[in-house]
PDB file of N, CA and C in Angstrom:
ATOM      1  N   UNK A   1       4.688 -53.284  19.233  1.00  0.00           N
ATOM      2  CA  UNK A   1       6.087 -52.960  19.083  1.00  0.00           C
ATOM      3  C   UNK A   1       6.444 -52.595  17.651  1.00  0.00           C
ATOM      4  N   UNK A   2       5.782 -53.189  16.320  1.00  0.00           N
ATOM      5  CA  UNK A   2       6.318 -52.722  15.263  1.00  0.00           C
ATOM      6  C   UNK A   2       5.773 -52.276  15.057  1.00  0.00           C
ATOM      7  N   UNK A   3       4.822 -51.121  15.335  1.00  0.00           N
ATOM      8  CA  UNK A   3       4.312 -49.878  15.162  1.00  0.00           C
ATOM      9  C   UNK A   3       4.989 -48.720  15.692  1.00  0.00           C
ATOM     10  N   UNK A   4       5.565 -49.011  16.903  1.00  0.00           N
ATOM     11  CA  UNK A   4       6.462 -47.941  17.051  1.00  0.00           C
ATOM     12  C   UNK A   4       7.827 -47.594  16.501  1.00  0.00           C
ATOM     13  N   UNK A   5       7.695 -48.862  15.813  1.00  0.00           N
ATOM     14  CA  UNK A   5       9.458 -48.757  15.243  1.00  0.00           C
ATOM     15  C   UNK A   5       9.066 -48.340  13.533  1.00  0.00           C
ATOM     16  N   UNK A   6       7.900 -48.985  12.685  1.00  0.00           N
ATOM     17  CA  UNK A   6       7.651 -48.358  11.997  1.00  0.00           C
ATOM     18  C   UNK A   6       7.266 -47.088  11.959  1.00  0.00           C
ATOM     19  N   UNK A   7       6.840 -46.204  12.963  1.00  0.00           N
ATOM     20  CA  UNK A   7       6.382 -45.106  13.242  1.00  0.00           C
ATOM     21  C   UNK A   7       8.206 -43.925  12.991  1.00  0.00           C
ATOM     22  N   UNK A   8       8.538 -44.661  14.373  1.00  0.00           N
ATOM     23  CA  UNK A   8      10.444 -44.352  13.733  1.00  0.00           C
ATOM     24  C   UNK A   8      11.281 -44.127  12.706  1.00  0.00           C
ATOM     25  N   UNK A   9      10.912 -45.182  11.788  1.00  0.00           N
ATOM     26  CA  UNK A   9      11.833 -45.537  10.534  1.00  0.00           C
ATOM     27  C   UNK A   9      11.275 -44.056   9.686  1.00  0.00           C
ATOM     28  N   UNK A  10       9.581 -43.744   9.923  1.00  0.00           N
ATOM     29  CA  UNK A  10       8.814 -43.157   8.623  1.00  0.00           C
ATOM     30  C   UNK A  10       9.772 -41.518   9.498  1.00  0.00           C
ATOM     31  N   UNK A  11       9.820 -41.304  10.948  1.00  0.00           N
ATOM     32  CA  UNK A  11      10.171 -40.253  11.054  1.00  0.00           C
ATOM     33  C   UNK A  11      11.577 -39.688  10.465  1.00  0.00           C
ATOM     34  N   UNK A  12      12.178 -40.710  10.929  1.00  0.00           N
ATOM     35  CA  UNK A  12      13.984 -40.758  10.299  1.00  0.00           C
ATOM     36  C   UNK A  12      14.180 -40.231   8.891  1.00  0.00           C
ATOM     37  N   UNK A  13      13.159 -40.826   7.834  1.00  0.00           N
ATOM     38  CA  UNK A  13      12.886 -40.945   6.474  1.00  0.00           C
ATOM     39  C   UNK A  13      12.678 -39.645   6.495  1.00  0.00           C
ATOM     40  N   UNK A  14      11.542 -38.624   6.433  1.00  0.00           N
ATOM     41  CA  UNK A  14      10.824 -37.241   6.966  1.00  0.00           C
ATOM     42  C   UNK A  14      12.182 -36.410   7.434  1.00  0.00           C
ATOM     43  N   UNK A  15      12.755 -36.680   8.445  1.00  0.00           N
ATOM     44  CA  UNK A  15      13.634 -35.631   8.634  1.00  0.00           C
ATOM     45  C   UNK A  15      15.040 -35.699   8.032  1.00  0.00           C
ATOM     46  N   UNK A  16      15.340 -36.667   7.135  1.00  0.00           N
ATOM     47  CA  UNK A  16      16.105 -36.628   5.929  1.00  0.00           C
ATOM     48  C   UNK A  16      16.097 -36.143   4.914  1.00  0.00           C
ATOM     49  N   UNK A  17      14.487 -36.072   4.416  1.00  0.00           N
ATOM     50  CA  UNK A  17      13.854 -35.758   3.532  1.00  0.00           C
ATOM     51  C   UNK A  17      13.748 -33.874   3.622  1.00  0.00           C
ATOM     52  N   UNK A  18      13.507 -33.413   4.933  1.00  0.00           N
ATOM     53  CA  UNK A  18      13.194 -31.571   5.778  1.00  0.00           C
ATOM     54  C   UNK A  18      14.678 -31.439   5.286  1.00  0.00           C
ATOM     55  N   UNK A  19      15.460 -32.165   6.161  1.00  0.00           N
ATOM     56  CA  UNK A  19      17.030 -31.612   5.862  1.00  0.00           C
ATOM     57  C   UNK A  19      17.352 -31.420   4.608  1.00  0.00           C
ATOM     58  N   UNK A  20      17.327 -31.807   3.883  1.00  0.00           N
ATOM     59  CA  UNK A  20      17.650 -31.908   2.350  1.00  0.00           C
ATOM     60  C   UNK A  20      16.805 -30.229   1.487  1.00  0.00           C
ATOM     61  N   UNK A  21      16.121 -30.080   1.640  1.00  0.00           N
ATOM     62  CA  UNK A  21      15.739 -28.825   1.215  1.00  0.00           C
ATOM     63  C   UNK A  21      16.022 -27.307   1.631  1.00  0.00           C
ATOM     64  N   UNK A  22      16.347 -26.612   1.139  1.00  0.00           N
ATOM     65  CA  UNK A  22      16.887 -25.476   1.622  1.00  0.00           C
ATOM     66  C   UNK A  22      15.937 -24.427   2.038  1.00  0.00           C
ATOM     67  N   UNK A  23      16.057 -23.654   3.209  1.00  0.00           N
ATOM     68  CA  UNK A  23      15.482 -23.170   3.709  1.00  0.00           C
ATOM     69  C   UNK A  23      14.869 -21.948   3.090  1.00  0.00           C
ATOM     70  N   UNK A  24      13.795 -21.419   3.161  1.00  0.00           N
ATOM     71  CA  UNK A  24      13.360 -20.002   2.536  1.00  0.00           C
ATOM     72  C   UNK A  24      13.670 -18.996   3.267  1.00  0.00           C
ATOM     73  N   UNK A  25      14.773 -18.023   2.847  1.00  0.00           N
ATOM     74  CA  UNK A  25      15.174 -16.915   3.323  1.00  0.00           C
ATOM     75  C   UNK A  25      13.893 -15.829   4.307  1.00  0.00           C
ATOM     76  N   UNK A  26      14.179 -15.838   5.648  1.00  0.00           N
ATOM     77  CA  UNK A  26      12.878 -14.649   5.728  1.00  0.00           C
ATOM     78  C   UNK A  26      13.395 -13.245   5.680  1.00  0.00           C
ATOM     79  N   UNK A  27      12.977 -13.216   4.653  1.00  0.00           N
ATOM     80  CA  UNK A  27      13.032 -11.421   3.758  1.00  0.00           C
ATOM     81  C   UNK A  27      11.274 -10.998   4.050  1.00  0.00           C
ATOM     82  N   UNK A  28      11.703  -9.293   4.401  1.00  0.00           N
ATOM     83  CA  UNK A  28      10.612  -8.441   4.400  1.00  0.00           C
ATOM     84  C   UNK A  28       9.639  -9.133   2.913  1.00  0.00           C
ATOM     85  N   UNK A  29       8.559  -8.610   2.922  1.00  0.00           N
ATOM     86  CA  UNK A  29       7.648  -8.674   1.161  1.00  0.00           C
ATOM     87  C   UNK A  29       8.177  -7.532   0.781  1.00  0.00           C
ATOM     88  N   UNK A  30       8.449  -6.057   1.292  1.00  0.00           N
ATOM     89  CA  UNK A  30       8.489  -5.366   0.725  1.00  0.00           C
ATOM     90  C   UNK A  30      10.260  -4.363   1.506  1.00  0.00           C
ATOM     91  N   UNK A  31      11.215  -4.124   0.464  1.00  0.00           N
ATOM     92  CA  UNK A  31      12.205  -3.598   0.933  1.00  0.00           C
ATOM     93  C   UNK A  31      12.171  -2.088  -0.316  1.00  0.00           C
ATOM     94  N   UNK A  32      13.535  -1.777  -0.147  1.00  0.00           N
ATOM     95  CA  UNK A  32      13.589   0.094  -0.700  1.00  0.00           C
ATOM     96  C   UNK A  32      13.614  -0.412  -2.158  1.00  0.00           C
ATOM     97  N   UNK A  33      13.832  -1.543  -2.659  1.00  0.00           N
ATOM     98  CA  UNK A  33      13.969  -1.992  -4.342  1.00  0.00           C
ATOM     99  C   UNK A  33      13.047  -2.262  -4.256  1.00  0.00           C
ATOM    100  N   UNK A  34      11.675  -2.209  -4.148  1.00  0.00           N
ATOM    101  CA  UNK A  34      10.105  -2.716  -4.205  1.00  0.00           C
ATOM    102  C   UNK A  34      10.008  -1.580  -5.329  1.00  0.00           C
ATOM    103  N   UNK A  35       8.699  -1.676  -5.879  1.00  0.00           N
ATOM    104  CA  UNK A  35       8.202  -0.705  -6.791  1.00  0.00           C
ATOM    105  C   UNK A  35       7.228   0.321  -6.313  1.00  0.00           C
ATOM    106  N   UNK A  36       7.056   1.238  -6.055  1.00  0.00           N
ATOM    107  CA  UNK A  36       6.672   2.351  -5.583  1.00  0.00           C
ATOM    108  C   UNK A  36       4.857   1.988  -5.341  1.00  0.00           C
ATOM    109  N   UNK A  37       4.021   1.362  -6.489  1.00  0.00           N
ATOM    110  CA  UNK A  37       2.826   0.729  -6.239  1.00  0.00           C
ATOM    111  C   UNK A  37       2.767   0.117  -4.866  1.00  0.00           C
ATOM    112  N   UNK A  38       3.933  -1.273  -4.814  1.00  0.00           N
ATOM    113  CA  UNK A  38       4.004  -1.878  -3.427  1.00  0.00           C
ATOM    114  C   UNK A  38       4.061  -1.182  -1.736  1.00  0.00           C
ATOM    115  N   UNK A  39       4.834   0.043  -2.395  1.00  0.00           N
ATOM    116  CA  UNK A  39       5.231   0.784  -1.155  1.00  0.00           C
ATOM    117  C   UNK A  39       4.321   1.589  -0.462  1.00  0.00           C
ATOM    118  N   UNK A  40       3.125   2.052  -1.523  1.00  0.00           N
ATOM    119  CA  UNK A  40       2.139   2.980  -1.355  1.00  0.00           C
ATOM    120  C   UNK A  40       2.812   4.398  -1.581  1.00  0.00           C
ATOM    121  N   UNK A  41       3.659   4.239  -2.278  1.00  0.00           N
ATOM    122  CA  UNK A  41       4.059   6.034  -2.734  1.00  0.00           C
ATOM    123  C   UNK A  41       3.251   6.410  -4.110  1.00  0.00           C
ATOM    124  N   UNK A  42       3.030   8.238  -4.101  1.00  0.00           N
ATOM    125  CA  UNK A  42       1.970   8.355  -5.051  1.00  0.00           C
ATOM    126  C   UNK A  42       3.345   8.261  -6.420  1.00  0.00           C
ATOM    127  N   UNK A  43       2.445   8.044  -7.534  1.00  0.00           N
ATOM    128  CA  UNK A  43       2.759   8.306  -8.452  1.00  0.00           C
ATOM    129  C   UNK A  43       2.236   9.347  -9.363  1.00  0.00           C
ATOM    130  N   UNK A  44       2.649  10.732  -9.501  1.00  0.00           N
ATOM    131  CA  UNK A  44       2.829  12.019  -9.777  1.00  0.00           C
ATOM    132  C   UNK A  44       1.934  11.768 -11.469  1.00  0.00           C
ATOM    133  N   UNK A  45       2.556  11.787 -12.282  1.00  0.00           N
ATOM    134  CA  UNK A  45       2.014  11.569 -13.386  1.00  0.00           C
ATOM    135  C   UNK A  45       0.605  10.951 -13.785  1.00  0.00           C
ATOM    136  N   UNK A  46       0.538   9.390 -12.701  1.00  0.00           N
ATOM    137  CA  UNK A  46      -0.814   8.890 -12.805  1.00  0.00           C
ATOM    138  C   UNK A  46      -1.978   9.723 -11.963  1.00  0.00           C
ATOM    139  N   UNK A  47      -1.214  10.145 -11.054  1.00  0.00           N
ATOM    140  CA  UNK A  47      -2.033  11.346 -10.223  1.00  0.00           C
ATOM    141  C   UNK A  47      -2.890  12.459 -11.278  1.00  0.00           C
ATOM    142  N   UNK A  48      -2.081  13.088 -12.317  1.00  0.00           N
ATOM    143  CA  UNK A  48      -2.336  13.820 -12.958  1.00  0.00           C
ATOM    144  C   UNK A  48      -3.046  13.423 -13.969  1.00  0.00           C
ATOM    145  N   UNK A  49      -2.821  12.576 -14.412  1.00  0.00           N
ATOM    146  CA  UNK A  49      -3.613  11.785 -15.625  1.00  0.00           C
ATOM    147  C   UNK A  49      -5.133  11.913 -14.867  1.00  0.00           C
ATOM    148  N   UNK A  50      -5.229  11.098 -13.648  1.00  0.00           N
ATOM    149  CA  UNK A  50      -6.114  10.513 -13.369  1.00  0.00           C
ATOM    150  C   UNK A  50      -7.142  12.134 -12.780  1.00  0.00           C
ATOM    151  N   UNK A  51      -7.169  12.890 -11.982  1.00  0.00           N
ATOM    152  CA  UNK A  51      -7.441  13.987 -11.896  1.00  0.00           C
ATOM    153  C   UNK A  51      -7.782  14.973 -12.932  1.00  0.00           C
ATOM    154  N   UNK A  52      -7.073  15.284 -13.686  1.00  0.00           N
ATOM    155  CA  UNK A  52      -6.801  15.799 -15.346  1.00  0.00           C
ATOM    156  C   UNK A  52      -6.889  17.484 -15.250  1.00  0.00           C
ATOM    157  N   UNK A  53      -7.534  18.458 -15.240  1.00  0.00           N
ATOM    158  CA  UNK A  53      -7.637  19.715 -14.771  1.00  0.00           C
ATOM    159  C   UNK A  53      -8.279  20.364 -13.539  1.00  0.00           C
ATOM    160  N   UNK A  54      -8.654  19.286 -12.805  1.00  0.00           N
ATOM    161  CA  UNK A  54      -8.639  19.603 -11.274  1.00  0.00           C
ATOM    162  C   UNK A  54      -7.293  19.143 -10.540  1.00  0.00           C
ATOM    163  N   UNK A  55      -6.486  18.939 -10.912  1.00  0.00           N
ATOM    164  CA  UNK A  55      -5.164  18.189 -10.682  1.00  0.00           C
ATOM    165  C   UNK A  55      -4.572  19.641  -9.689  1.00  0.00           C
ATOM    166  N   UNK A  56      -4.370  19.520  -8.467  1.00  0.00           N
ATOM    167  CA  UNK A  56      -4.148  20.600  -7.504  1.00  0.00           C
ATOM    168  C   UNK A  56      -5.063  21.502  -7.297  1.00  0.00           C
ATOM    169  N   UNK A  57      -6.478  21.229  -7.262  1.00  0.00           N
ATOM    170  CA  UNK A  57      -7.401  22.249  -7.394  1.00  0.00           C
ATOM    171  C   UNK A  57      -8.492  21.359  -6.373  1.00  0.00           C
ATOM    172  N   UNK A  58      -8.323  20.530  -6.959  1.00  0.00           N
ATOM    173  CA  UNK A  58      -9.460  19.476  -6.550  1.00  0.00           C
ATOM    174  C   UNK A  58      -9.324  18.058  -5.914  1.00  0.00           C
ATOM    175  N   UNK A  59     -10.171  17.934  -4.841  1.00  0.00           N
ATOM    176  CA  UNK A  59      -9.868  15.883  -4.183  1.00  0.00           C
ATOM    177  C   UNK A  59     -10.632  15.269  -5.325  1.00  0.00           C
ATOM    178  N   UNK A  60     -11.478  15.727  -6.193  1.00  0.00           N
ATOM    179  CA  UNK A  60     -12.462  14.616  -6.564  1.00  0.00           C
ATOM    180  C   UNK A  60     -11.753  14.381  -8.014  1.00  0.00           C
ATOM    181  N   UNK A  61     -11.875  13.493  -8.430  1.00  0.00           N
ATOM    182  CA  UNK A  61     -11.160  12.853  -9.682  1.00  0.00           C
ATOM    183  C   UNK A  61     -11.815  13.702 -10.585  1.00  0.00           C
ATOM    184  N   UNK A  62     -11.242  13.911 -12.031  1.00  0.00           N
ATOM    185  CA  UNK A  62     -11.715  14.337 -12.986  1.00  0.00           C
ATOM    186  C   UNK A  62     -12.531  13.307 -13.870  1.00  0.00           C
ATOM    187  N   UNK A  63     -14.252  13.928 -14.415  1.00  0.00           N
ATOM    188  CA  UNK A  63     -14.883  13.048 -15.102  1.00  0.00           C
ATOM    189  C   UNK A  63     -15.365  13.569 -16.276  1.00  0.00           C
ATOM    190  N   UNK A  64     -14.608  13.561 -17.226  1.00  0.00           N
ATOM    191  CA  UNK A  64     -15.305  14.088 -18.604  1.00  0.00           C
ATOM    192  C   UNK A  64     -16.512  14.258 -18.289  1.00  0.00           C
ATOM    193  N   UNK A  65     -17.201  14.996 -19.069  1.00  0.00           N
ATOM    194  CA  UNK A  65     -18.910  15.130 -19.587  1.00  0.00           C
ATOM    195  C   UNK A  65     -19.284  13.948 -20.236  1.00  0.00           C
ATOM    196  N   UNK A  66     -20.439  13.582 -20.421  1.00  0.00           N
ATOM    197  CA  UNK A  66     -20.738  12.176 -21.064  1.00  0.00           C
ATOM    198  C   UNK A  66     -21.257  12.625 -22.713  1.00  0.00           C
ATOM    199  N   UNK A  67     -21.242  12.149 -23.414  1.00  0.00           N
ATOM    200  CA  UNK A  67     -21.284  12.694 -24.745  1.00  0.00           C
ATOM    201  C   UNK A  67     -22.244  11.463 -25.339  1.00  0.00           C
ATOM    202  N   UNK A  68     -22.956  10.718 -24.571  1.00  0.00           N
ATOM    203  CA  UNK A  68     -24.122  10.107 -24.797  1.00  0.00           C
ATOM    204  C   UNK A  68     -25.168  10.817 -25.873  1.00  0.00           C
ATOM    205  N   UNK A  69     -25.578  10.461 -26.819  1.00  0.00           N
ATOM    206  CA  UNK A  69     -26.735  11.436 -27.456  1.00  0.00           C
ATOM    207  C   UNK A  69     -27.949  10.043 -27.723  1.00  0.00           C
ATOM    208  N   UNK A  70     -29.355  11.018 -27.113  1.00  0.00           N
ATOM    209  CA  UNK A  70     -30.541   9.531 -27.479  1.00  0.00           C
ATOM    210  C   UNK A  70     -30.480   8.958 -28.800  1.00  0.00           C
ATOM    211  N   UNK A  71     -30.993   7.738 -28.983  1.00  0.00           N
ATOM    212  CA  UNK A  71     -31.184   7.580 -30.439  1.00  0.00           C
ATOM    213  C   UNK A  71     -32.525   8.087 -31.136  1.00  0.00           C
ATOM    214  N   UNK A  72     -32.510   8.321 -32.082  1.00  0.00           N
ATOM    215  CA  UNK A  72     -33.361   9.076 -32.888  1.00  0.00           C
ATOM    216  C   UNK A  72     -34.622   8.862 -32.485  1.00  0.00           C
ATOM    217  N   UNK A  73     -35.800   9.591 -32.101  1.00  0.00           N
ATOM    218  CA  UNK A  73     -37.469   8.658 -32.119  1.00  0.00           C
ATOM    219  C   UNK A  73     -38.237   8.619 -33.164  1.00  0.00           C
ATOM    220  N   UNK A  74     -38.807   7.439 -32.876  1.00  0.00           N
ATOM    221  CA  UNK A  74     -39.684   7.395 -34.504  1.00  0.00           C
ATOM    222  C   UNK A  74     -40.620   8.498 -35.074  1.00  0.00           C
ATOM    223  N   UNK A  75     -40.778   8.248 -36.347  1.00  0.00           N
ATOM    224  CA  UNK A  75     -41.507   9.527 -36.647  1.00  0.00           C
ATOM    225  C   UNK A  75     -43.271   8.976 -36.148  1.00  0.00           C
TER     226      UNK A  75
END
């Protein structure tokens, strides 16, 4: 018997405790004030950056030449 009433008291306690906190709004993650990254819209400029003179010419990203030179060999 005083297990079920202690069992009681701890629930009473618990849902005094739920009530007391305010609820978390359910909002979308992502609404029209999101930032364009979140939304998946392109961003024009980084597009271009990132492409560089294939930028409307080309799908494949632009990759500089490598300007690597060996180091010297011994004599």
């Amino acid at each position: 018997m005083g297990g079920a009433k202690a069992l009681d008291c701890i629930n009473r306690k618990l849902k005094r405790d739920a009530e007391k906190v305010a609820p978390v709004k359910n909002l979308p993650p992502v609404d029209a004030t999101s930032q364009d990254i979140h939304l998946g819209i392109v961003n024009a400029p980084a597009v271009k950056q990132q492409y560089g003179p294939n930028f409307g010419n080309s799908a494949v990203p632009y990759r500089p030449s490598r300007t690597f030179t060996p180091p010297l060999s011994p004599p």
